[in-house]
PDB file of N, CA and C in Angstrom:
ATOM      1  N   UNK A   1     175.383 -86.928 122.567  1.00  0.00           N
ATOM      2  CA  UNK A   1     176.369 -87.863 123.110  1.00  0.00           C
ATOM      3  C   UNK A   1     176.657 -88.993 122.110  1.00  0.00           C
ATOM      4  N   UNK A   2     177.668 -89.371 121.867  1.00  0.00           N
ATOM      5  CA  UNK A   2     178.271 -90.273 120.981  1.00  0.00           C
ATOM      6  C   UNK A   2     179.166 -91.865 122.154  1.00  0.00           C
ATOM      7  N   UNK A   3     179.515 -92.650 121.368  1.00  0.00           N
ATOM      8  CA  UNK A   3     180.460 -93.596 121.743  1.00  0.00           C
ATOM      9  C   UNK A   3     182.032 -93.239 121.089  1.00  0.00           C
ATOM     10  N   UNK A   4     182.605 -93.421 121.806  1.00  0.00           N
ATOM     11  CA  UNK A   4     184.259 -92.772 121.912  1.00  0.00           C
ATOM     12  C   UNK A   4     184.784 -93.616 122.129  1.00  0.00           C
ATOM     13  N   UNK A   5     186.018 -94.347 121.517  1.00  0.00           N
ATOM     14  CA  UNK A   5     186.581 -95.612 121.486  1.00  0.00           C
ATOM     15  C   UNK A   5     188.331 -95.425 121.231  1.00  0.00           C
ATOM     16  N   UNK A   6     188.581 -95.438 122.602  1.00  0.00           N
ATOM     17  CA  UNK A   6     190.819 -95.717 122.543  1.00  0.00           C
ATOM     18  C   UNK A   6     191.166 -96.786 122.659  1.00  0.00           C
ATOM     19  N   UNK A   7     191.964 -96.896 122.732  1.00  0.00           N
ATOM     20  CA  UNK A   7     193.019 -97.452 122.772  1.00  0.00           C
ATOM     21  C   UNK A   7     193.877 -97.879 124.533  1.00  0.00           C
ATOM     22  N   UNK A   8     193.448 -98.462 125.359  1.00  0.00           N
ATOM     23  CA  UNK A   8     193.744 -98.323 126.880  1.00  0.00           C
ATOM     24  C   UNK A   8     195.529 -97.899 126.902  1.00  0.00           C
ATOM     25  N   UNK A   9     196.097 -96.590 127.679  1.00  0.00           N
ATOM     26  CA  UNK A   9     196.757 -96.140 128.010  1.00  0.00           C
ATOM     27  C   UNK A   9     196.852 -95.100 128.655  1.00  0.00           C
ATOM     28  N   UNK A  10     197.925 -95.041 129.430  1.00  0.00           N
ATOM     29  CA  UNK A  10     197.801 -93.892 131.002  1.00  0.00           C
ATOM     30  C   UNK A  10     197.331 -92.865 130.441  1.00  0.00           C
ATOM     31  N   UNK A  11     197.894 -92.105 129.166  1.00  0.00           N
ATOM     32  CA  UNK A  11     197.073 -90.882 128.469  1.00  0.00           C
ATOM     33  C   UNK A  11     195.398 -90.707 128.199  1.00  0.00           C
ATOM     34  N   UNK A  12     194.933 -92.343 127.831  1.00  0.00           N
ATOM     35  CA  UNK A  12     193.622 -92.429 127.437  1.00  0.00           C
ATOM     36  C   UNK A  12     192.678 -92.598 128.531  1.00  0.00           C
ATOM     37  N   UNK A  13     193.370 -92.901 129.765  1.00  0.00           N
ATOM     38  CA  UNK A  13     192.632 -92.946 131.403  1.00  0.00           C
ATOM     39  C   UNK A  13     192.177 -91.087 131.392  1.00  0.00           C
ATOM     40  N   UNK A  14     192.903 -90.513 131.382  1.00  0.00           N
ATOM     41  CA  UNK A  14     192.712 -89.230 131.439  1.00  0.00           C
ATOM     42  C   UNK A  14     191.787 -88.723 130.619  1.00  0.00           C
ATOM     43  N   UNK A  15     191.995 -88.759 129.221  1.00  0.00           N
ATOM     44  CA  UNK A  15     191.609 -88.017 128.493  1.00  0.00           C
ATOM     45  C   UNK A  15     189.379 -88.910 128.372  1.00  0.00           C
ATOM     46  N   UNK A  16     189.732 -90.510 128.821  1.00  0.00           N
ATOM     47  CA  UNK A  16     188.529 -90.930 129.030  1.00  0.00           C
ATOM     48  C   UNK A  16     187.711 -89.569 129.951  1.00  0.00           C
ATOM     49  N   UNK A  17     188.620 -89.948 130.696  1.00  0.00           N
ATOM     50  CA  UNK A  17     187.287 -88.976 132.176  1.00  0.00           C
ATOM     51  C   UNK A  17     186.917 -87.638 131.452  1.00  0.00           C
ATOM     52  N   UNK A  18     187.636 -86.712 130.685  1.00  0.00           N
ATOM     53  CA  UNK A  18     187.336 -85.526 130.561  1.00  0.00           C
ATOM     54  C   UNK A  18     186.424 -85.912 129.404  1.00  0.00           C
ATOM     55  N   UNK A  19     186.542 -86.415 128.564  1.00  0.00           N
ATOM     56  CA  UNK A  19     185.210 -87.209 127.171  1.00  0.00           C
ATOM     57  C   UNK A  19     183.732 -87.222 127.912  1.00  0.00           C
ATOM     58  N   UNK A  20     183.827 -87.774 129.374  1.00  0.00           N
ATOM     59  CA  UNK A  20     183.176 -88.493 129.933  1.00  0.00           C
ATOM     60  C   UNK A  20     182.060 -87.079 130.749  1.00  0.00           C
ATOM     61  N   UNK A  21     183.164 -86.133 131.162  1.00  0.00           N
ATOM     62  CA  UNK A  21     182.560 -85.284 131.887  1.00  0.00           C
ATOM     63  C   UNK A  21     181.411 -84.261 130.453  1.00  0.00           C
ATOM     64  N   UNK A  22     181.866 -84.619 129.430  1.00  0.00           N
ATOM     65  CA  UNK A  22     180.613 -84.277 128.169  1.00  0.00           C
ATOM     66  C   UNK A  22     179.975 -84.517 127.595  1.00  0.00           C
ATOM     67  N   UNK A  23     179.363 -85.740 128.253  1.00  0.00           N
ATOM     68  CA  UNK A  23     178.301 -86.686 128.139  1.00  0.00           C
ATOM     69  C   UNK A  23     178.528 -87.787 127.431  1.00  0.00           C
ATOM     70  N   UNK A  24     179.586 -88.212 127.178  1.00  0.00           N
ATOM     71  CA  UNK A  24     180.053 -89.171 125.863  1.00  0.00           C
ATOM     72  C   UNK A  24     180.363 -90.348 126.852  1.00  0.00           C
ATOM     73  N   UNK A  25     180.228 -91.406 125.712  1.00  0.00           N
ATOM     74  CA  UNK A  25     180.201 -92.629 126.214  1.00  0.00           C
ATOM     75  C   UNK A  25     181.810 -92.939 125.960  1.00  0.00           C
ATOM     76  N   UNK A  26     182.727 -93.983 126.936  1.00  0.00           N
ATOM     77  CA  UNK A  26     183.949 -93.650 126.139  1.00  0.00           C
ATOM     78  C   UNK A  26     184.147 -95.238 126.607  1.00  0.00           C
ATOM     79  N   UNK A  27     185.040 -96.065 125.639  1.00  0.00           N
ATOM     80  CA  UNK A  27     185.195 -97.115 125.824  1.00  0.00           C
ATOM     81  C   UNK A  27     186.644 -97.561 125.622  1.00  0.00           C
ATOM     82  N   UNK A  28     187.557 -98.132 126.792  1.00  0.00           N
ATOM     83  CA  UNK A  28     188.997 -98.276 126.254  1.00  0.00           C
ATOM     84  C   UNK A  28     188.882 -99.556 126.189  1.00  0.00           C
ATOM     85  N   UNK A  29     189.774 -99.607 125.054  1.00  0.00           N
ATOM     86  CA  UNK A  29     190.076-101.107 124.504  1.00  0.00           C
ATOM     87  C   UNK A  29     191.713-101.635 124.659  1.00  0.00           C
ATOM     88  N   UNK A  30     191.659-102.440 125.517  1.00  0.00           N
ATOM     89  CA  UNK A  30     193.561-102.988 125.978  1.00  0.00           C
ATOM     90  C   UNK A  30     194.362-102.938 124.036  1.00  0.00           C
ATOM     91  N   UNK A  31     195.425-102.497 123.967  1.00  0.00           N
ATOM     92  CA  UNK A  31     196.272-102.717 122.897  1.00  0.00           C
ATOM     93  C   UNK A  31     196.595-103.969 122.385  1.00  0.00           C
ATOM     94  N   UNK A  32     196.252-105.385 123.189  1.00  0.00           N
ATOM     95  CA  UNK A  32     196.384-106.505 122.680  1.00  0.00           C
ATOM     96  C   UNK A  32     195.245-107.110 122.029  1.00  0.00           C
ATOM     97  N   UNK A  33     193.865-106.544 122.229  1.00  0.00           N
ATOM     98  CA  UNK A  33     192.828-107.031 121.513  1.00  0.00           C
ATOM     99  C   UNK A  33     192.752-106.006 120.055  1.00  0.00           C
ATOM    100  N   UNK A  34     193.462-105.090 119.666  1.00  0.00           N
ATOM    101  CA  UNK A  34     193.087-103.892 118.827  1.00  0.00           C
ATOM    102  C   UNK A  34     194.071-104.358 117.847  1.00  0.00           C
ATOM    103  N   UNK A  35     195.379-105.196 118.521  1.00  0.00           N
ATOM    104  CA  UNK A  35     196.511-105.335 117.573  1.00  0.00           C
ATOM    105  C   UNK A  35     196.016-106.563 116.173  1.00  0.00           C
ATOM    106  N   UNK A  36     195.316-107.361 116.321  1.00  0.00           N
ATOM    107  CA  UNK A  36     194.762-108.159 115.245  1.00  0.00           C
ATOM    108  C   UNK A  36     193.948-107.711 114.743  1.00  0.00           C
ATOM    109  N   UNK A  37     193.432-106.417 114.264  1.00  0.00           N
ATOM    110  CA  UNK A  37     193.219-105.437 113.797  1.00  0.00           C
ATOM    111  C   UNK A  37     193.434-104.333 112.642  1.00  0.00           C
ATOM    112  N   UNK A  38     194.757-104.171 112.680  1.00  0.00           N
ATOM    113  CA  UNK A  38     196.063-103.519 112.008  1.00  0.00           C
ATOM    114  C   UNK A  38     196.211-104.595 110.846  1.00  0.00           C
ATOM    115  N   UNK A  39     195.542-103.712 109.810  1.00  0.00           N
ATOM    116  CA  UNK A  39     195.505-104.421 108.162  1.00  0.00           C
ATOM    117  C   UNK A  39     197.098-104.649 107.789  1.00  0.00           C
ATOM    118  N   UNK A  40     197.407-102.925 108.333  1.00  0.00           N
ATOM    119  CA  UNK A  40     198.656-102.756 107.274  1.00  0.00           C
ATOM    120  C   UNK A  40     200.282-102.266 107.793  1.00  0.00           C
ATOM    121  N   UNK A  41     200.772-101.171 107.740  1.00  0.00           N
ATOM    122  CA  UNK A  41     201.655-101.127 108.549  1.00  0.00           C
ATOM    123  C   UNK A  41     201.370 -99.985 109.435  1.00  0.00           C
ATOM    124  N   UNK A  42     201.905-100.070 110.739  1.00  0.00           N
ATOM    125  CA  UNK A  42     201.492 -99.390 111.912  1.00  0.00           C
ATOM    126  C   UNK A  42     201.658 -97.527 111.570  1.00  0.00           C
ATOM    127  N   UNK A  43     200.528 -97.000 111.312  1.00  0.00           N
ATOM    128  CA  UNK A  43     200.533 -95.632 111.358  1.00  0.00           C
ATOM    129  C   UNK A  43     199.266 -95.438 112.125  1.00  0.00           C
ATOM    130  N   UNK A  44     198.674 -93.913 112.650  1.00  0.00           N
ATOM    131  CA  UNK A  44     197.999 -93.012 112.754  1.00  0.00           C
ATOM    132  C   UNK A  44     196.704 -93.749 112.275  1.00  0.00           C
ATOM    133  N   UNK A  45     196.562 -93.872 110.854  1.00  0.00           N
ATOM    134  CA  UNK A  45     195.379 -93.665 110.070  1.00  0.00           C
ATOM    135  C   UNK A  45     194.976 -95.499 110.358  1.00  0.00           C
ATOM    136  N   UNK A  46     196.011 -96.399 110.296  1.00  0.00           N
ATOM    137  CA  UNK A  46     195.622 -97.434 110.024  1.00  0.00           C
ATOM    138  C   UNK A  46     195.097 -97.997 112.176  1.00  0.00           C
ATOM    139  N   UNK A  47     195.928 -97.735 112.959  1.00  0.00           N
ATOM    140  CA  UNK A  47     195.756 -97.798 114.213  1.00  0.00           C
ATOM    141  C   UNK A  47     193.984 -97.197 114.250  1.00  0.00           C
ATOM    142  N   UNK A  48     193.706 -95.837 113.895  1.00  0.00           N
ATOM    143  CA  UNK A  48     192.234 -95.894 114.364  1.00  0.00           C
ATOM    144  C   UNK A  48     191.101 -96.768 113.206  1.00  0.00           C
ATOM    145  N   UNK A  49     191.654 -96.977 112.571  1.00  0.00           N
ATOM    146  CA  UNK A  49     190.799 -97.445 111.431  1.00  0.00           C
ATOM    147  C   UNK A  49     190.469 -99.352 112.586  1.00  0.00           C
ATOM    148  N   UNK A  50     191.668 -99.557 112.604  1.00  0.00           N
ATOM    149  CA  UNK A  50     191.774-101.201 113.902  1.00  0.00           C
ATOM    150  C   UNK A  50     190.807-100.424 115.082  1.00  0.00           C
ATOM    151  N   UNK A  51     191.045 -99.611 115.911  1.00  0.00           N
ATOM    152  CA  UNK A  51     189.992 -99.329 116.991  1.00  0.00           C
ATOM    153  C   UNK A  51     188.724 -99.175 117.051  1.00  0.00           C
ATOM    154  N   UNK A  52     188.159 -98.439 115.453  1.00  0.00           N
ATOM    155  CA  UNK A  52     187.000 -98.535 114.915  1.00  0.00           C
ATOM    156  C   UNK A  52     186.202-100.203 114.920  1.00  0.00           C
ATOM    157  N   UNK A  53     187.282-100.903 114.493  1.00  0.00           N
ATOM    158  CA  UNK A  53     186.377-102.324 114.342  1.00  0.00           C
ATOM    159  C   UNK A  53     186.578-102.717 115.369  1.00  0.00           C
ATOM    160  N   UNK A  54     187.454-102.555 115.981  1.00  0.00           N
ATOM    161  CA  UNK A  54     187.323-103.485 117.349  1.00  0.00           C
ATOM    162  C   UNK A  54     186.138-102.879 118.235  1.00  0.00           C
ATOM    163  N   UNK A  55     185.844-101.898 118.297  1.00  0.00           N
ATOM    164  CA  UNK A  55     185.087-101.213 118.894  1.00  0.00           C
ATOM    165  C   UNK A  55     183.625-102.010 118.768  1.00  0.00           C
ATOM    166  N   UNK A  56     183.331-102.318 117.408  1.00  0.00           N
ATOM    167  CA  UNK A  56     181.971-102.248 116.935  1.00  0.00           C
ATOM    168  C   UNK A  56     181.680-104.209 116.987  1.00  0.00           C
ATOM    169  N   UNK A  57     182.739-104.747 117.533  1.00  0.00           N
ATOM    170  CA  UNK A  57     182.623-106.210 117.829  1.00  0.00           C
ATOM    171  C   UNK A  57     181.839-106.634 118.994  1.00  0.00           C
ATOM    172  N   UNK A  58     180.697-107.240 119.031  1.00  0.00           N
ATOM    173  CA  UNK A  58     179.923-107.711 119.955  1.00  0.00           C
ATOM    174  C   UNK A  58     180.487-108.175 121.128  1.00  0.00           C
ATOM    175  N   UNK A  59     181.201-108.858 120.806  1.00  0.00           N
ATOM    176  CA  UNK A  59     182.140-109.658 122.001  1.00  0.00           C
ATOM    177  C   UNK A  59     183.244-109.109 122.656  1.00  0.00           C
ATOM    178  N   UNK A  60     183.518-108.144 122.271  1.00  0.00           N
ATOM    179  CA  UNK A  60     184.712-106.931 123.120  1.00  0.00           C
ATOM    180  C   UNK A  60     184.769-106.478 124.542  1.00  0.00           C
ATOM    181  N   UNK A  61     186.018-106.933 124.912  1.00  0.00           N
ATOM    182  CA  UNK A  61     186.270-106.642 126.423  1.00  0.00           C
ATOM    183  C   UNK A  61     186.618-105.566 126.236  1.00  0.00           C
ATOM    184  N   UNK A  62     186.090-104.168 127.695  1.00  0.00           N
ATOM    185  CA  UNK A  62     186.724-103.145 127.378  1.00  0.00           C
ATOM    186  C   UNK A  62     187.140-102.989 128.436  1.00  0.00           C
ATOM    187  N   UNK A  63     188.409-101.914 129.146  1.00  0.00           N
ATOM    188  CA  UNK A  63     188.802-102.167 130.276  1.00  0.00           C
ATOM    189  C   UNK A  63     187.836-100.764 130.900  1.00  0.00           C
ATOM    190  N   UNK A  64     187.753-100.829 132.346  1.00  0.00           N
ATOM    191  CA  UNK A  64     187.201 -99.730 132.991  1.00  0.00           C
ATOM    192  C   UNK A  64     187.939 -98.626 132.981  1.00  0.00           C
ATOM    193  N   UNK A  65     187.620 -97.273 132.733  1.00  0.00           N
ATOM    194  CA  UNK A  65     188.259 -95.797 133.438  1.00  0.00           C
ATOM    195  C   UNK A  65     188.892 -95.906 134.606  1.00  0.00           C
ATOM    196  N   UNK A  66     189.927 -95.791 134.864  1.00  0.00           N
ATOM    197  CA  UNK A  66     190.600 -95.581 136.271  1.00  0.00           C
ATOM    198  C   UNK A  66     190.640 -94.189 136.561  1.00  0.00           C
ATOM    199  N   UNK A  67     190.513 -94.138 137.953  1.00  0.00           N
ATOM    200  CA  UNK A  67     190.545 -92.484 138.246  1.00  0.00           C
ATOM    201  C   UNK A  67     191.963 -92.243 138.696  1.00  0.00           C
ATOM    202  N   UNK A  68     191.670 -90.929 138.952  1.00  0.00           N
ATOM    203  CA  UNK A  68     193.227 -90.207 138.815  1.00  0.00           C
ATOM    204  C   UNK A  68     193.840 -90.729 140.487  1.00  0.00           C
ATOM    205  N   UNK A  69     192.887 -91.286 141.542  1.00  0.00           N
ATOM    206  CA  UNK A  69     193.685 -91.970 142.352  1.00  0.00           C
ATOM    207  C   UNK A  69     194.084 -93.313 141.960  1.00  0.00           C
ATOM    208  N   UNK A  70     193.538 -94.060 141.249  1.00  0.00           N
ATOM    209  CA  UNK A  70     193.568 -95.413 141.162  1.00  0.00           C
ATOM    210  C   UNK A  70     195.007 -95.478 139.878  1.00  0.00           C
ATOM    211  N   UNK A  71     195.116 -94.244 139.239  1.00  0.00           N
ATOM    212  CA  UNK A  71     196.123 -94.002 138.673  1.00  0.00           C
ATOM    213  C   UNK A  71     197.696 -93.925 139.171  1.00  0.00           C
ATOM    214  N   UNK A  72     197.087 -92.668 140.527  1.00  0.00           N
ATOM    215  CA  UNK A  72     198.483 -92.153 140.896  1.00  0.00           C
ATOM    216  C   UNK A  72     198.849 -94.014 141.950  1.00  0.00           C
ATOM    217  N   UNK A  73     197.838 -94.386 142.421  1.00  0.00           N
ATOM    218  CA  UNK A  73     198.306 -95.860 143.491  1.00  0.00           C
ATOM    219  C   UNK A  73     199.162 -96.571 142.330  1.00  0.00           C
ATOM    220  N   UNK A  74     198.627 -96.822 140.728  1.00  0.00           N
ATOM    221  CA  UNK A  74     199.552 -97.844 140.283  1.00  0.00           C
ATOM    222  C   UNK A  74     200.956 -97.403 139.835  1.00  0.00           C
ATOM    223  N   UNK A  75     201.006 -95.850 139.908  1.00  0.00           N
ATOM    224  CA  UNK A  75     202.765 -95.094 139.717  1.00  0.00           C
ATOM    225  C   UNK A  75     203.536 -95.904 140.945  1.00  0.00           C
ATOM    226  N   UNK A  76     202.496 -95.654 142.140  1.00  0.00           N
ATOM    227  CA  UNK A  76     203.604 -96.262 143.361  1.00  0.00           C
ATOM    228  C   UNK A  76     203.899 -97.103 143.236  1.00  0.00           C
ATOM    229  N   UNK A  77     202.860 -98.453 142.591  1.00  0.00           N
ATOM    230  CA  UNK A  77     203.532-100.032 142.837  1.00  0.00           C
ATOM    231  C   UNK A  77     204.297 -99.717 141.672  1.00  0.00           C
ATOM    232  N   UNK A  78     204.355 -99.217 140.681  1.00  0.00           N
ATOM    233  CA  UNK A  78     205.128 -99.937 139.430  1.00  0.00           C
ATOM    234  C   UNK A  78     206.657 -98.991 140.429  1.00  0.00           C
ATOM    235  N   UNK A  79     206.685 -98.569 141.075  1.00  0.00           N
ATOM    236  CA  UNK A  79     208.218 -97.429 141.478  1.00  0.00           C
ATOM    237  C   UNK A  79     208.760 -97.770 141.858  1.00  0.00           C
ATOM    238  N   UNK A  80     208.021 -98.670 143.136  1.00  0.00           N
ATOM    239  CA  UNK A  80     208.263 -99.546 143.941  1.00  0.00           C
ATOM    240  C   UNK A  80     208.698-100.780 143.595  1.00  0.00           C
ATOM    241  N   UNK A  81     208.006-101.565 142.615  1.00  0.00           N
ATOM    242  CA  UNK A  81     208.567-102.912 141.686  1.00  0.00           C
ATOM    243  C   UNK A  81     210.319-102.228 141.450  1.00  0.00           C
ATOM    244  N   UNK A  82     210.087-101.416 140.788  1.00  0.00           N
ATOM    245  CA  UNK A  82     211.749-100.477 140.045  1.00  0.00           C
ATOM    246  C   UNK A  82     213.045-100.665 141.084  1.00  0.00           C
ATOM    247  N   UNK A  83     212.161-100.121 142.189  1.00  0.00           N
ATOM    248  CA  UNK A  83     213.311-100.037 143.410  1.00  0.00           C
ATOM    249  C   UNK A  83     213.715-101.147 143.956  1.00  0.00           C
ATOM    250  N   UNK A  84     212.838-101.925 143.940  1.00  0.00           N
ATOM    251  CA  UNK A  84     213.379-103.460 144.595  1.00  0.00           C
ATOM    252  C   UNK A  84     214.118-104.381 144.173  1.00  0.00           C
TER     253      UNK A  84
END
């Protein structure tokens, strides 16, 4: 088992839990703490290279795994915000 470190987004809620169901430790990190991070200009290589350090910072908030209900409840409010 290792530590596994994203980037928090609806894709990385998912792909957390299945990391998770293989013994791995998985830790999402919100996109606004990762962005002071980013040496150089926004690619691939330089984005995980920023998640790497943010990761390994003592003081790092990470957000919790949401499950796939706590997922599908925030589709409704954000649909619902849309419609109103």
């Amino acid at each position: 088992p290792c530590v596994v470190a994203l980037e928090a987004c609806g894709g990385a809620h998912h792909w957390a839990r299945e990391i998770s169901k293989l013994g791995h430790t998985v830790r999402l990190i919100p996109p606004a703490y990762v962005k002071p991070f980013v040496k150089r200009q926004k690619n691939d290589a330089a984005d995980a290279e920023a998640i790497c350090e943010a990761a390994q910072r003592p003081g790092m908030r990470f957000v919790p795994v949401k499950t796939e209900t706590q997922q599908a409840n925030a589709l409704v409010f954000r649909t619902r915000d849309l419609l109103v």
